[in-house]
Protein backbone atom coordinates (compact mmCIF):
# COMPACT_ATOMS: atom_id res chain seq x y z
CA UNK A 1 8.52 -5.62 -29.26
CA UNK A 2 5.67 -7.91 -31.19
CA UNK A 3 2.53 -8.49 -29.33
CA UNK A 4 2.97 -11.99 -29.33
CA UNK A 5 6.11 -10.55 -26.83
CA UNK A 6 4.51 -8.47 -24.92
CA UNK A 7 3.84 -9.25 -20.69
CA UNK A 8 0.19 -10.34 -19.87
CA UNK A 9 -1.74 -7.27 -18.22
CA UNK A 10 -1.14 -7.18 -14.67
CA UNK A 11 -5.08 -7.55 -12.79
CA UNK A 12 -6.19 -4.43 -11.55
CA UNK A 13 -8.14 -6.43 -8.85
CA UNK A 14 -5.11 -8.51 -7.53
CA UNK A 15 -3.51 -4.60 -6.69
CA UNK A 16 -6.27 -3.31 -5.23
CA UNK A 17 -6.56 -6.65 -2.99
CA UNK A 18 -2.97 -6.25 -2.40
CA UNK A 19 -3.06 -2.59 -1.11
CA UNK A 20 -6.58 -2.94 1.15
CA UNK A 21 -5.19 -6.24 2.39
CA UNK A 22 -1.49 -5.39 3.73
CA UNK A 23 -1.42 -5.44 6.91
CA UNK A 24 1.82 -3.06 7.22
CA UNK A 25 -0.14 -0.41 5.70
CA UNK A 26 -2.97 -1.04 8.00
CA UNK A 27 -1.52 -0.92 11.03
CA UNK A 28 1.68 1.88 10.26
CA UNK A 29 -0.76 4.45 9.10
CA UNK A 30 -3.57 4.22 12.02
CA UNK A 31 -0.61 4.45 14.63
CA UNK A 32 0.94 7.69 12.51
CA UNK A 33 -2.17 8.96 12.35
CA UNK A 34 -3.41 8.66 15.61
CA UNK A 35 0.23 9.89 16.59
CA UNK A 36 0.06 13.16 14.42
CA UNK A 37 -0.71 16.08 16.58
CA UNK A 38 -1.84 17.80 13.36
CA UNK A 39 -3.87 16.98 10.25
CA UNK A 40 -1.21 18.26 7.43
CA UNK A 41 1.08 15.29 9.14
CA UNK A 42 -1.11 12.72 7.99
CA UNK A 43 0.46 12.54 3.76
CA UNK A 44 3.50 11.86 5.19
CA UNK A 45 2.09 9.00 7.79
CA UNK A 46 0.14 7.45 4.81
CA UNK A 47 3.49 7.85 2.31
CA UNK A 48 5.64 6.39 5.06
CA UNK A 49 2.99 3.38 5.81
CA UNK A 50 2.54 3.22 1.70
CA UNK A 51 6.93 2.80 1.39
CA UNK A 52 6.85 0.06 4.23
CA UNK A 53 3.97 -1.83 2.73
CA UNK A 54 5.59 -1.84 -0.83
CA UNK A 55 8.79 -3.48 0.93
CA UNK A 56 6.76 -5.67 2.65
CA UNK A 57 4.94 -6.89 -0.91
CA UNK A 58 8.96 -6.99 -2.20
CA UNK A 59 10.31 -9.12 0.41
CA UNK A 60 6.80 -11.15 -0.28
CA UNK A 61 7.63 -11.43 -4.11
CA UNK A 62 10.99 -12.57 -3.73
CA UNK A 63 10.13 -15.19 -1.34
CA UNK A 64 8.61 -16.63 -3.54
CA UNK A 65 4.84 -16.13 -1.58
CA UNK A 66 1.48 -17.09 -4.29
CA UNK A 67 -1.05 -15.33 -6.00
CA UNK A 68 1.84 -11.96 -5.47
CA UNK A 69 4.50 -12.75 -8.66
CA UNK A 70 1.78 -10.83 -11.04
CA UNK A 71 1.53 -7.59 -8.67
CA UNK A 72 5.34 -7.09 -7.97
CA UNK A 73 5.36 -5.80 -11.93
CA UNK A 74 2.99 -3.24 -11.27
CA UNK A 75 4.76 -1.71 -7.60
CA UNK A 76 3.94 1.79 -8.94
CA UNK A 77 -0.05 1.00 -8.93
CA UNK A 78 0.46 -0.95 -5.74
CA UNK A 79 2.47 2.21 -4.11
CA UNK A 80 -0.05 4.50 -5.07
CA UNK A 81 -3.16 2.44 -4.12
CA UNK A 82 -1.36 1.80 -0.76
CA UNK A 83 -0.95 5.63 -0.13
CA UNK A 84 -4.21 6.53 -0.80
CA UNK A 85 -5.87 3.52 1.67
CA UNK A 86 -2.62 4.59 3.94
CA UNK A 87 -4.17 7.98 4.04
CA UNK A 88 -8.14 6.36 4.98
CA UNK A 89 -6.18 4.66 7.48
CA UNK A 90 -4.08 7.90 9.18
CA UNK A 91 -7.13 9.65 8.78
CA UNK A 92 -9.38 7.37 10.43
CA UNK A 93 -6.28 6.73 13.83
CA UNK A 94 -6.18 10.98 13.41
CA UNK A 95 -9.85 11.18 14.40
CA UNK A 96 -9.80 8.57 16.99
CA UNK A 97 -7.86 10.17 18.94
CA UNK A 98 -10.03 13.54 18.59
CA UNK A 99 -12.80 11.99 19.66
């Protein structure tokens, strides 16, 4: 493949924005987490809120919804930046209910 070919970079910024700003993410992993009766439960809360959030982006990108056509080439960064928040987010419903 040439250069001249080659995809523009996908913007690190616009998958960042996209992970901190889903609101299936948000919302999956503070309910798993504050659900979890134990602490080694909360990877699993923030990989199951991180798969629901990516098919929420899909079903997004094939709708046709704007500003997300760039991010749905890079679903690996967007998975993975979605865990990790997801696990912030499990954490954070894990210690409310502690307190």
């Amino acid at each position: 493949m040439t250069p001249d070919q080659m995809p523009p970079a996908v913007d690190l910024k616009l998958v960042l924005l996209t992970a901190l700003l889903n609101p299936v993410v948000v919302v999956l992993a503070f309910w798993l987490g504050r659900r979890a009766d134990q602490w080694q439960k909360l990877p699993v809360a923030a990989f199951a809120a991180a798969l629901a959030g990516s098919a929420a982006v899909y079903l997004a990108v094939w709708m046709g919804v704007p500003g997300l056509a760039e991010v749905g080439r890079a679903a690996a960064g967007v998975f993975i930046a979605q865990f990790l928040l997801g696990l912030a987010w499990a954490g954070a419903g894990y210690r409310s209910r502690r307190s």
